[in-house]
C-alpha atoms as a PDB file:
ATOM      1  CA  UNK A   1       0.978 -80.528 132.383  1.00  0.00           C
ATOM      2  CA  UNK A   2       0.470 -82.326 136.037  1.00  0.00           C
ATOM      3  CA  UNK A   3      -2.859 -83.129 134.469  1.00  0.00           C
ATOM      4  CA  UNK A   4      -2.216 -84.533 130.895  1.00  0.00           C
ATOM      5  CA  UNK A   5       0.092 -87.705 132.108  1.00  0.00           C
ATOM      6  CA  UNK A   6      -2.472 -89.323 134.118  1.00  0.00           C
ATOM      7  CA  UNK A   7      -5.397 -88.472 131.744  1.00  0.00           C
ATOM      8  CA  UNK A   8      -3.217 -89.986 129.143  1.00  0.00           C
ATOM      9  CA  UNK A   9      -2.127 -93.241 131.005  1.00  0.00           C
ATOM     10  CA  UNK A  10      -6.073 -93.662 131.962  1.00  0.00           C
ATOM     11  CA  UNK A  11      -7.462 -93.705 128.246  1.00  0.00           C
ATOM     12  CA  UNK A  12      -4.182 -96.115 127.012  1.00  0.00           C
ATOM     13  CA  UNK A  13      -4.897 -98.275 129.937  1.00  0.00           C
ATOM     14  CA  UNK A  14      -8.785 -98.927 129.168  1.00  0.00           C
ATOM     15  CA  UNK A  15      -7.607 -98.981 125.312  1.00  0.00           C
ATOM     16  CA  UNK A  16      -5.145-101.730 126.474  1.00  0.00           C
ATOM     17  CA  UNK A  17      -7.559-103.663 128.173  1.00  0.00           C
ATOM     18  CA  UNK A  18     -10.408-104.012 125.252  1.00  0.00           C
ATOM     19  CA  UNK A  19     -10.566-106.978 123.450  1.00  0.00           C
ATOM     20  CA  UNK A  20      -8.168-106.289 120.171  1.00  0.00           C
ATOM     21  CA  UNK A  21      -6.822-103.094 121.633  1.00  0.00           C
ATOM     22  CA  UNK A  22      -8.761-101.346 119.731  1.00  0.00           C
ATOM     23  CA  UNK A  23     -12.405 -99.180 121.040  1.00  0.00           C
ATOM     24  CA  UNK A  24     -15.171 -97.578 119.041  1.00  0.00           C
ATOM     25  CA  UNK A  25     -14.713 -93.705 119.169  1.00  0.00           C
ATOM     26  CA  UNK A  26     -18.759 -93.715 120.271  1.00  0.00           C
ATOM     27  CA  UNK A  27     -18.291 -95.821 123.432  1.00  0.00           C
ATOM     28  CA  UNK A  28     -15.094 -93.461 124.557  1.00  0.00           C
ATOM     29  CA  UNK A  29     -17.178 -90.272 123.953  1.00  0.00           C
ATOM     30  CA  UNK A  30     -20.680 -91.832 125.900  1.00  0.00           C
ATOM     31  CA  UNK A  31     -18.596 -93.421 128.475  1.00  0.00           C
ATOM     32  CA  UNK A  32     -17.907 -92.442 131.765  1.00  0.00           C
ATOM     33  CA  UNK A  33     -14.748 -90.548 131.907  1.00  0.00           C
ATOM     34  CA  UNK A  34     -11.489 -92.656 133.587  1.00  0.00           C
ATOM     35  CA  UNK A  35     -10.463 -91.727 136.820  1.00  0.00           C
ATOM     36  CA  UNK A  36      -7.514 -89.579 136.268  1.00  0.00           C
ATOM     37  CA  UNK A  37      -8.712 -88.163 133.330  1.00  0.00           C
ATOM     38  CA  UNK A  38      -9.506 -84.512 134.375  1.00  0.00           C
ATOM     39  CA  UNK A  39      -9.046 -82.404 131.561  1.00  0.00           C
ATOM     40  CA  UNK A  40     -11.878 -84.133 129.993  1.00  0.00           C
ATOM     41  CA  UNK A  41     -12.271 -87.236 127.443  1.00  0.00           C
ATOM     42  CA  UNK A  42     -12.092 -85.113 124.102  1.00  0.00           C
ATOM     43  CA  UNK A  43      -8.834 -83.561 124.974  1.00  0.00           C
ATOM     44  CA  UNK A  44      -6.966 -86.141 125.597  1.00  0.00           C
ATOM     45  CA  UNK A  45      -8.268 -87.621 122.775  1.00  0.00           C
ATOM     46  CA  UNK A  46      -7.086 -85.084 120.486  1.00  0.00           C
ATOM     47  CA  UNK A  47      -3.793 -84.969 122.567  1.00  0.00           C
ATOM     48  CA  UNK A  48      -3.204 -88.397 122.011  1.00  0.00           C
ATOM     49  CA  UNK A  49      -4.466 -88.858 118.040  1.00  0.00           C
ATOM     50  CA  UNK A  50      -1.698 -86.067 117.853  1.00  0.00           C
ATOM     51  CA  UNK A  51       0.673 -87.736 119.632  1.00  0.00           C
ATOM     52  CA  UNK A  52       0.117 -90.893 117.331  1.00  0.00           C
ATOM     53  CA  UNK A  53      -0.501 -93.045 120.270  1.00  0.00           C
ATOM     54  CA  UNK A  54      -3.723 -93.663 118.982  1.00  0.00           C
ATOM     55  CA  UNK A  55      -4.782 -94.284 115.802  1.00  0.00           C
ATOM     56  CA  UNK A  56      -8.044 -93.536 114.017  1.00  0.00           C
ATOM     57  CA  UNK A  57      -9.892 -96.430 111.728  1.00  0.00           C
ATOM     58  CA  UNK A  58     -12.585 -95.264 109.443  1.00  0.00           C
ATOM     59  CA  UNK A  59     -15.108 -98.575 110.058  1.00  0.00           C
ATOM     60  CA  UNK A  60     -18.917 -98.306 108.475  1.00  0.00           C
ATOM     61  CA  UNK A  61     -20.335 -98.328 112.264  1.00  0.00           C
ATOM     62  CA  UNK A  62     -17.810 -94.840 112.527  1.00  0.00           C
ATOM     63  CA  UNK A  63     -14.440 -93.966 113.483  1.00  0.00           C
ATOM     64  CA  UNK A  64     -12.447 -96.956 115.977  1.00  0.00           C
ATOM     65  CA  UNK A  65      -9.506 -96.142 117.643  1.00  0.00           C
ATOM     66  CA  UNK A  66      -6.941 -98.650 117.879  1.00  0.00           C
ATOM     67  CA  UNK A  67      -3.953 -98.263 120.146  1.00  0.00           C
ATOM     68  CA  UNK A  68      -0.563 -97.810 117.753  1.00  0.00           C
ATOM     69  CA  UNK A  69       2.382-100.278 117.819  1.00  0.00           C
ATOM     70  CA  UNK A  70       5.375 -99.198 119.222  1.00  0.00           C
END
Protein backbone atom coordinates (compact mmCIF):
# COMPACT_ATOMS: atom_id res chain seq x y z
CA UNK A 1 0.00 0.00 0.00
CA UNK A 2 3.19 2.39 0.99
CA UNK A 3 3.88 1.90 -2.68
CA UNK A 4 0.58 2.56 -4.65
CA UNK A 5 0.09 6.42 -3.34
CA UNK A 6 3.18 7.72 -4.75
CA UNK A 7 3.03 5.60 -7.98
CA UNK A 8 -0.40 6.99 -8.28
CA UNK A 9 0.36 10.76 -7.57
CA UNK A 10 3.46 10.33 -10.19
CA UNK A 11 1.29 9.14 -13.30
CA UNK A 12 -1.72 11.98 -12.32
CA UNK A 13 1.00 14.49 -12.02
CA UNK A 14 2.66 13.89 -15.63
CA UNK A 15 -1.14 13.36 -16.86
CA UNK A 16 -1.74 16.86 -15.32
CA UNK A 17 1.00 18.42 -16.90
CA UNK A 18 0.33 17.32 -20.79
CA UNK A 19 -1.11 19.64 -22.93
CA UNK A 20 -5.16 18.87 -22.66
CA UNK A 21 -4.68 16.58 -19.72
CA UNK A 22 -5.01 13.99 -21.62
CA UNK A 23 -1.73 11.29 -22.92
CA UNK A 24 -1.65 8.60 -25.55
CA UNK A 25 -1.71 5.12 -23.78
CA UNK A 26 1.58 4.31 -26.25
CA UNK A 27 3.78 7.14 -24.90
CA UNK A 28 2.86 6.03 -21.03
CA UNK A 29 3.71 2.36 -21.83
CA UNK A 30 7.30 3.33 -23.97
CA UNK A 31 8.09 5.97 -21.53
CA UNK A 32 10.36 5.99 -18.86
CA UNK A 33 8.65 5.09 -15.72
CA UNK A 34 8.01 8.32 -13.06
CA UNK A 35 10.03 8.47 -10.19
CA UNK A 36 7.90 7.11 -7.50
CA UNK A 37 6.29 4.79 -9.52
CA UNK A 38 7.71 1.40 -8.27
CA UNK A 39 5.23 -1.10 -8.72
CA UNK A 40 5.60 -0.59 -12.34
CA UNK A 41 3.69 1.62 -15.12
CA UNK A 42 0.96 -1.09 -16.07
CA UNK A 43 -0.23 -1.47 -12.58
CA UNK A 44 -0.91 1.58 -11.72
CA UNK A 45 -2.45 1.97 -14.77
CA UNK A 46 -4.92 -0.62 -14.24
CA UNK A 47 -5.19 0.63 -10.56
CA UNK A 48 -6.09 3.87 -11.62
CA UNK A 49 -8.55 3.05 -14.91
CA UNK A 50 -10.26 1.13 -11.93
CA UNK A 51 -10.29 3.73 -9.74
CA UNK A 52 -11.90 6.01 -12.53
CA UNK A 53 -9.23 8.53 -12.14
CA UNK A 54 -8.38 7.96 -15.51
CA UNK A 55 -10.32 7.53 -18.28
CA UNK A 56 -9.80 5.55 -21.47
CA UNK A 57 -10.63 7.24 -25.14
CA UNK A 58 -10.84 4.91 -28.03
CA UNK A 59 -8.94 7.48 -30.77
CA UNK A 60 -7.95 5.85 -34.44
CA UNK A 61 -4.06 6.37 -33.45
CA UNK A 62 -5.24 3.83 -30.16
CA UNK A 63 -6.45 4.13 -26.77
CA UNK A 64 -5.71 8.03 -24.94
CA UNK A 65 -6.09 8.44 -21.51
CA UNK A 66 -7.50 11.52 -20.31
CA UNK A 67 -7.44 12.47 -16.66
CA UNK A 68 -11.36 12.40 -15.24
CA UNK A 69 -13.13 15.51 -13.83
CA UNK A 70 -13.75 15.61 -10.41
Amino acid sequence: VTALSPGRRALLSLVRRSRHREVPLRDLQRGKTPPGARLGVPFLLHDLLGAQQLLSVPTAAGPLLRLAES
